[in-house]
C-alpha atoms as a PDB file:
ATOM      1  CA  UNK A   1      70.431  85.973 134.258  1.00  0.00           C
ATOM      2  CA  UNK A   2      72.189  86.621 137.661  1.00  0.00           C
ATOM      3  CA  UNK A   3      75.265  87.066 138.537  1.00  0.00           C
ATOM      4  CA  UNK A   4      76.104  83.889 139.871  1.00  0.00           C
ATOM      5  CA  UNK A   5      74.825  82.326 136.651  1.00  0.00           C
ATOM      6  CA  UNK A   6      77.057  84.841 134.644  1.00  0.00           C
ATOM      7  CA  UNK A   7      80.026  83.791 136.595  1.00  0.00           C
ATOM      8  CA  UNK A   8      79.067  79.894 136.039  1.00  0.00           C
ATOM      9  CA  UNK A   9      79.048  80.889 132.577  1.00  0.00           C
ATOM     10  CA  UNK A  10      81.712  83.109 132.449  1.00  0.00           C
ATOM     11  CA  UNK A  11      83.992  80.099 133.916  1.00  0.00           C
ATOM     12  CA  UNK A  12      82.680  77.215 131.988  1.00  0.00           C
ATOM     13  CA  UNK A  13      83.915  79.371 128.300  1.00  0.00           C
ATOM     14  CA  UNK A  14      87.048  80.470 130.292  1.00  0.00           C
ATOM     15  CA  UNK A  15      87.448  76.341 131.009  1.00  0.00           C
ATOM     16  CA  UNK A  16      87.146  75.773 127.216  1.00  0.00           C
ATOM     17  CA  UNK A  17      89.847  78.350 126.631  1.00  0.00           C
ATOM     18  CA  UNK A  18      92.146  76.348 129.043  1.00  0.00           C
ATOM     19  CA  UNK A  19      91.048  72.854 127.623  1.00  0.00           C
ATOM     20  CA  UNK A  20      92.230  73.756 123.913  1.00  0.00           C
ATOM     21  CA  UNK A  21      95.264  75.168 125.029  1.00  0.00           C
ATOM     22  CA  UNK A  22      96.061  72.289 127.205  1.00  0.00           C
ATOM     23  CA  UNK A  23      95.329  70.109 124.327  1.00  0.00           C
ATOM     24  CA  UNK A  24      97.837  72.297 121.907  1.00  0.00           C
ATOM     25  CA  UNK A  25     100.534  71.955 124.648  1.00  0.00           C
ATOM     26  CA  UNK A  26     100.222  68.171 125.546  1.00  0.00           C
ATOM     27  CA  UNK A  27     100.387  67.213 121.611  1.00  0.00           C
ATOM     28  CA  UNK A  28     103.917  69.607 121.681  1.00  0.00           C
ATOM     29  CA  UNK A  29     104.924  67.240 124.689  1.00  0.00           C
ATOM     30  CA  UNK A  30     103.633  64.097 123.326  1.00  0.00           C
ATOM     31  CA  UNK A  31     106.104  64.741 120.115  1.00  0.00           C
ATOM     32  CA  UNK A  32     108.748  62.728 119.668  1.00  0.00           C
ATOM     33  CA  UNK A  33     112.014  63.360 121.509  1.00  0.00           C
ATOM     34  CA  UNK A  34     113.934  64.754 118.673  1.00  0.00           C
ATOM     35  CA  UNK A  35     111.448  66.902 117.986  1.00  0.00           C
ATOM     36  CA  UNK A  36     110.239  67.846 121.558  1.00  0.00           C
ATOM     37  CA  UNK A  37     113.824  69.065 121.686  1.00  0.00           C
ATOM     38  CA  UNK A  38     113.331  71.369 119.170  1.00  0.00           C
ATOM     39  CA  UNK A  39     110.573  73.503 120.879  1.00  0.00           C
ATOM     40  CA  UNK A  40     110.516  75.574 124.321  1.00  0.00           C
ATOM     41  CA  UNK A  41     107.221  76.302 125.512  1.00  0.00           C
ATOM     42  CA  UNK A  42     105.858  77.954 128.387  1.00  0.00           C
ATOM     43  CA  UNK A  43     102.292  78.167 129.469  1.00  0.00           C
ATOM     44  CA  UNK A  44     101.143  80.379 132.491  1.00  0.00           C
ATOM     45  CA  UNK A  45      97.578  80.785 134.028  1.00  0.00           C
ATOM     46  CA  UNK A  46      96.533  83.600 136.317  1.00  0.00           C
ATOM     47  CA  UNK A  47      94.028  86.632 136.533  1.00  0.00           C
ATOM     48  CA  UNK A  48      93.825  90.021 134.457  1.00  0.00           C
ATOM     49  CA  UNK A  49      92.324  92.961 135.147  1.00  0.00           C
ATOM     50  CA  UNK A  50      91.143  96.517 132.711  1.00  0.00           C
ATOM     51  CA  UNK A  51      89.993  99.870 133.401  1.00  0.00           C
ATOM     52  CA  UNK A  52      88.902 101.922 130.636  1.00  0.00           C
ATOM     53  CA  UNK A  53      89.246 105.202 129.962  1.00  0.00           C
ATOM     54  CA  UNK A  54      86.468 106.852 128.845  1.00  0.00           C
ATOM     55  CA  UNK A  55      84.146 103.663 129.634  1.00  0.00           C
ATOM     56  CA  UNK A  56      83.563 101.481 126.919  1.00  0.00           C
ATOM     57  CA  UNK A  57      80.037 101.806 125.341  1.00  0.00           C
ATOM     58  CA  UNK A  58      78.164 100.375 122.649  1.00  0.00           C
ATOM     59  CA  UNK A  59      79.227 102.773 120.241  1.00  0.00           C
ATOM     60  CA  UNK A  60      83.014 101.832 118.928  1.00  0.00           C
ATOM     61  CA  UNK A  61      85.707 104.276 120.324  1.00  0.00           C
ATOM     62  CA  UNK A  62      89.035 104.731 121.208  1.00  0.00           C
ATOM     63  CA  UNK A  63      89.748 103.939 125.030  1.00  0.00           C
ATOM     64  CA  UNK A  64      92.680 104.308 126.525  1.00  0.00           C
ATOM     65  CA  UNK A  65      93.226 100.648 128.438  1.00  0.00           C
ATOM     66  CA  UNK A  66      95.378 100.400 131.707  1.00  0.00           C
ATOM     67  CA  UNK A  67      96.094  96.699 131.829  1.00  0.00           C
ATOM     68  CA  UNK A  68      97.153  94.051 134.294  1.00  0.00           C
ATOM     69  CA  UNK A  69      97.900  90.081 134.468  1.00  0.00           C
ATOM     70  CA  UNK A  70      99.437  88.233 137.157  1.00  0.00           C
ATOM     71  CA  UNK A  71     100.660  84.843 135.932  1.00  0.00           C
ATOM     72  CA  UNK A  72     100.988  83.001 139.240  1.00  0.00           C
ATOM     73  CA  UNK A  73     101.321  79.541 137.931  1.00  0.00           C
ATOM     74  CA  UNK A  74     103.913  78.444 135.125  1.00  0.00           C
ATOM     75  CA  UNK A  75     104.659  75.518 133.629  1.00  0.00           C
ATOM     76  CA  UNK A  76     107.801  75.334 130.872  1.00  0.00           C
ATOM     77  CA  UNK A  77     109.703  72.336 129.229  1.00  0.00           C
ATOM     78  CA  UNK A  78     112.414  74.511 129.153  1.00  0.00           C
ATOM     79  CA  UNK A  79     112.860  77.196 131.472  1.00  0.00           C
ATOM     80  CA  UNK A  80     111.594  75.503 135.017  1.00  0.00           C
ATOM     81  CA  UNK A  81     112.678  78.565 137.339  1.00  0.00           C
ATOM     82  CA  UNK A  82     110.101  80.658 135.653  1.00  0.00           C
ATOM     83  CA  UNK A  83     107.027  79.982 137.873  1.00  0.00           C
ATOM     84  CA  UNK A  84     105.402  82.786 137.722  1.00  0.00           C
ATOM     85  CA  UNK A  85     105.359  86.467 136.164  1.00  0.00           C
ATOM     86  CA  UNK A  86     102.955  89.781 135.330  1.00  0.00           C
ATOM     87  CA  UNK A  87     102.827  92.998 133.911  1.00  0.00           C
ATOM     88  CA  UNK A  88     100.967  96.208 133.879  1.00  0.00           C
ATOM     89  CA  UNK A  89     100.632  98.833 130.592  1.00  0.00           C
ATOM     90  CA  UNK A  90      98.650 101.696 129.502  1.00  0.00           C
ATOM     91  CA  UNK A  91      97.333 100.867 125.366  1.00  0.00           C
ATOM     92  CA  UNK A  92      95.034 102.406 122.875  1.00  0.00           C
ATOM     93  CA  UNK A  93      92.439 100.676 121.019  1.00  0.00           C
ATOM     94  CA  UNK A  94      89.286 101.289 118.779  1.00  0.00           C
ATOM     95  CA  UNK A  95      86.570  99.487 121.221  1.00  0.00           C
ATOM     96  CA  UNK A  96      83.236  99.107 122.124  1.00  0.00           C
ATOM     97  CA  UNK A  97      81.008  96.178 124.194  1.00  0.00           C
ATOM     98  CA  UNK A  98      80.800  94.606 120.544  1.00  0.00           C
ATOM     99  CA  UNK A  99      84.300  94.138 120.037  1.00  0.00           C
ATOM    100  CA  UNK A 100      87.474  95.874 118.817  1.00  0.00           C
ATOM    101  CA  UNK A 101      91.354  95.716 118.325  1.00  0.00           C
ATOM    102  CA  UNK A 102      94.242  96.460 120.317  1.00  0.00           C
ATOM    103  CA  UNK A 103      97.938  96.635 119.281  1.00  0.00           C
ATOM    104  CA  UNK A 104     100.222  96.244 122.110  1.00  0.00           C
ATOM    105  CA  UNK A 105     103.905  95.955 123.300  1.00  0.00           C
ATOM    106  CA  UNK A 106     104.177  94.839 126.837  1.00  0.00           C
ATOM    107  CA  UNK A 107     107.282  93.328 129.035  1.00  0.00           C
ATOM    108  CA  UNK A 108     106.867  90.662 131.516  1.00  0.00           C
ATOM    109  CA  UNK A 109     108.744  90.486 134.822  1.00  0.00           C
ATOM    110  CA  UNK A 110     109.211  87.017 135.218  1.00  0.00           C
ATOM    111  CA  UNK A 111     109.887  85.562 139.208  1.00  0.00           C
ATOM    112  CA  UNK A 112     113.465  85.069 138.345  1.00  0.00           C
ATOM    113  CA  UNK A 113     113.922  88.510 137.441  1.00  0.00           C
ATOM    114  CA  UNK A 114     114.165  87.750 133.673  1.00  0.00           C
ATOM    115  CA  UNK A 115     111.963  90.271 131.038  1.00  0.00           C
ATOM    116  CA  UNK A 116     110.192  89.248 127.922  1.00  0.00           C
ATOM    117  CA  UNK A 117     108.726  92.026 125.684  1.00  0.00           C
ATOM    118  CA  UNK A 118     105.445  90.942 123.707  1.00  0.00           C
ATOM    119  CA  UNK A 119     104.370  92.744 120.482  1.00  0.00           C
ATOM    120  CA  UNK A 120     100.968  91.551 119.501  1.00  0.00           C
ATOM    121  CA  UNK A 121      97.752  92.307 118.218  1.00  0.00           C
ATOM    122  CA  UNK A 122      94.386  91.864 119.832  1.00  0.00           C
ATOM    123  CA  UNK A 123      90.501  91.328 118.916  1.00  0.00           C
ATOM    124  CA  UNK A 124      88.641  92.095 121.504  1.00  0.00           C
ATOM    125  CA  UNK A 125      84.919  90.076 121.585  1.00  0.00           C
ATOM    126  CA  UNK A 126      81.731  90.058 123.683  1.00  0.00           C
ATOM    127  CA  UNK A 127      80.579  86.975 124.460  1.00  0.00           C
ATOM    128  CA  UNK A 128      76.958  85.961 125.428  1.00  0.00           C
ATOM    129  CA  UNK A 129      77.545  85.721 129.016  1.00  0.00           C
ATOM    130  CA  UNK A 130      79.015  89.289 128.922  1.00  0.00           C
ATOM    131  CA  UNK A 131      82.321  87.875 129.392  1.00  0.00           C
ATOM    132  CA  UNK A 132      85.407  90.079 127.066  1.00  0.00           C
ATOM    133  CA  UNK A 133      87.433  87.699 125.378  1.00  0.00           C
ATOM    134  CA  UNK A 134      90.409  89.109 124.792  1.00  0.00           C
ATOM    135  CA  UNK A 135      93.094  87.201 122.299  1.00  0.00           C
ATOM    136  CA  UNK A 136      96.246  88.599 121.650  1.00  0.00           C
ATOM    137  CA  UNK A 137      98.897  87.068 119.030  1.00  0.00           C
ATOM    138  CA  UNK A 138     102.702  88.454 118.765  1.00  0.00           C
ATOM    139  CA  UNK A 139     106.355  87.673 118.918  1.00  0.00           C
ATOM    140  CA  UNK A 140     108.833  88.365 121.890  1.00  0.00           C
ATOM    141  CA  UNK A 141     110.970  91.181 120.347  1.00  0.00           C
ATOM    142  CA  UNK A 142     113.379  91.326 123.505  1.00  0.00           C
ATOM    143  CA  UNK A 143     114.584  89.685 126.074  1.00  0.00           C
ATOM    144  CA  UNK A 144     113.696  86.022 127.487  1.00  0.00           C
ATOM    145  CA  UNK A 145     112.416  83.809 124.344  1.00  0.00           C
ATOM    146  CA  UNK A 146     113.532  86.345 121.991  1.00  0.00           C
ATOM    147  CA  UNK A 147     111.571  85.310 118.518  1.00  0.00           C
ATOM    148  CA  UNK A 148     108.708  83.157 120.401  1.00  0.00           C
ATOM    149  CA  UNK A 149     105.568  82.730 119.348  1.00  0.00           C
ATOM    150  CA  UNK A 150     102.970  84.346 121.757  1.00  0.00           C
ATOM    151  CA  UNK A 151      99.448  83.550 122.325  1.00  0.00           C
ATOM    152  CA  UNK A 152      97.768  85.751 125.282  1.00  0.00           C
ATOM    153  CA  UNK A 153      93.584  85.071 126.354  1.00  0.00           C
ATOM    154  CA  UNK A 154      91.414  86.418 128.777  1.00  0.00           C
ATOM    155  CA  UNK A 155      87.992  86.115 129.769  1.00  0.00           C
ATOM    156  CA  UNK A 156      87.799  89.269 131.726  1.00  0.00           C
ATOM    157  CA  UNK A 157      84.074  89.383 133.005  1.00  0.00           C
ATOM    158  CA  UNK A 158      82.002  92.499 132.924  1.00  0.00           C
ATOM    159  CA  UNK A 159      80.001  92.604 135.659  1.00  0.00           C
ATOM    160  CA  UNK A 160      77.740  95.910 134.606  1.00  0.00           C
ATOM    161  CA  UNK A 161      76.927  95.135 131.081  1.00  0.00           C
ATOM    162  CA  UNK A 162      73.986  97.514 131.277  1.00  0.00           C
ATOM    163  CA  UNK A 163      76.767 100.494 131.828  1.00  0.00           C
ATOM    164  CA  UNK A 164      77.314  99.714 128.057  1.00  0.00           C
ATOM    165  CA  UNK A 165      73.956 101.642 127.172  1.00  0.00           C
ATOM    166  CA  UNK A 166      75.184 104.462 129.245  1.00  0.00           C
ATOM    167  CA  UNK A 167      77.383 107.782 128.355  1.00  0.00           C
ATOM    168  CA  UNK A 168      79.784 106.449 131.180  1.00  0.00           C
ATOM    169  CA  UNK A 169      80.143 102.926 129.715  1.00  0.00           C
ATOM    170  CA  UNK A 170      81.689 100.179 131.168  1.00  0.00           C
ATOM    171  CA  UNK A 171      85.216 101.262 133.405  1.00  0.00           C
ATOM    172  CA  UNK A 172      86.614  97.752 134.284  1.00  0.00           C
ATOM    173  CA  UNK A 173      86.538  94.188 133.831  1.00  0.00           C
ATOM    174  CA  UNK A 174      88.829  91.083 135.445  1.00  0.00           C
ATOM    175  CA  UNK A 175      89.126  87.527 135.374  1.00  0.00           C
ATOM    176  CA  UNK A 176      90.942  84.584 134.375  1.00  0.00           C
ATOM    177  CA  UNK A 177      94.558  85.530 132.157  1.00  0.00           C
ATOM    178  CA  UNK A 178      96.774  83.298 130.508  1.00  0.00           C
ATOM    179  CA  UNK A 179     100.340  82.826 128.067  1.00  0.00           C
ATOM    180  CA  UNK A 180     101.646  80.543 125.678  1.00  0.00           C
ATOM    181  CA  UNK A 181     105.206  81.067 124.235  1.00  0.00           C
ATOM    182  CA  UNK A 182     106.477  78.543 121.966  1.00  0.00           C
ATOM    183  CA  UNK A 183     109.920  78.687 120.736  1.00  0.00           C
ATOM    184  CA  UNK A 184     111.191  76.823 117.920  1.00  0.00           C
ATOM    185  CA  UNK A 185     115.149  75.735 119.063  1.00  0.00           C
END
């Protein structure tokens, strides 16, 4: 399979990703109005982007991650100035091109110069098109949504999945990133 055809893959799973969350976040805005009151929710898209540290292999170790998302497009029922927002940390995590978990704790600059601090846990999971789906589930434990409910994805594509049989292993990935806090009011 080429790379064009890994891409076309990569993009139609990433599309799925964005479908069921779209779904989950239309049937919070479809609620009734007493109840839509309730919740706060906030969905961003944008891109990601990893480097590992030693390369990840096919042989579970731990890697130290250096991590990236730029959330250029936001959408919230509750907090319209936030349009956009990103981060950039340095985790741990047990990995290999198989899979593996990552705990993290990571603050978001948001556009309006708000924060949010995430701590959540990860699975990380190679899919068939060599694609690393990455899902991460936490609470905000500071600042901006304090208490939320946080649901981060990426399909980060890995564009050398042969470096996996290799003692260098793969040393980045990138693609499509996105957030969902909910907040119960």
């Amino acid at each position: 399979m080429g790379i064009a055809e890994l891409l076309s893959v990569a993009r139609r799973a990433f599309a799925g990703v964005v479908v069921a969350m779209s779904v989950a976040v239309g049937v919070v805005a479809a609620a009734p109005a007493t109840q839509a009151a309730d919740v706060e929710s906030l969905s961003c898209v944008g891109n990601g982007a990893n480097t590992y540290q030693p390369g990840v292999t096919a042989q579970p170790r731990v890697v130290s991650i250096n991590s990236s998302a730029n959330y250029d497009s936001c959408v919230s029922n509750g907090s319209p100035t936030i349009t956009a927002g990103g981060y950039a940390i340095t985790a741990n995590g047990l990995v290999s091109c198989l899979g593996g978990g990552v705990s993290i704790t990571v603050t978001i600059t948001w556009n309006t110069g708000e924060t949010t601090t995430v701590a959540a846990v990860g699975l990380v999971v190679l899919r068939p098109a060599n694609e690393v789906v990455v899902v991460y589930q936490g609470t905000v434990t500071a600042g901006r949504f304090t208490g939320a409910a946080v649901l981060m994805t990426a399909a980060l594509l890995n564009t050398t999945p042969a470096q996996c049989l290799t003692p260098e292993g793969v040393t980045g990935t990138s693609g499509p990133a996105n957030i969902t806090i909910t907040q119960l009011a």
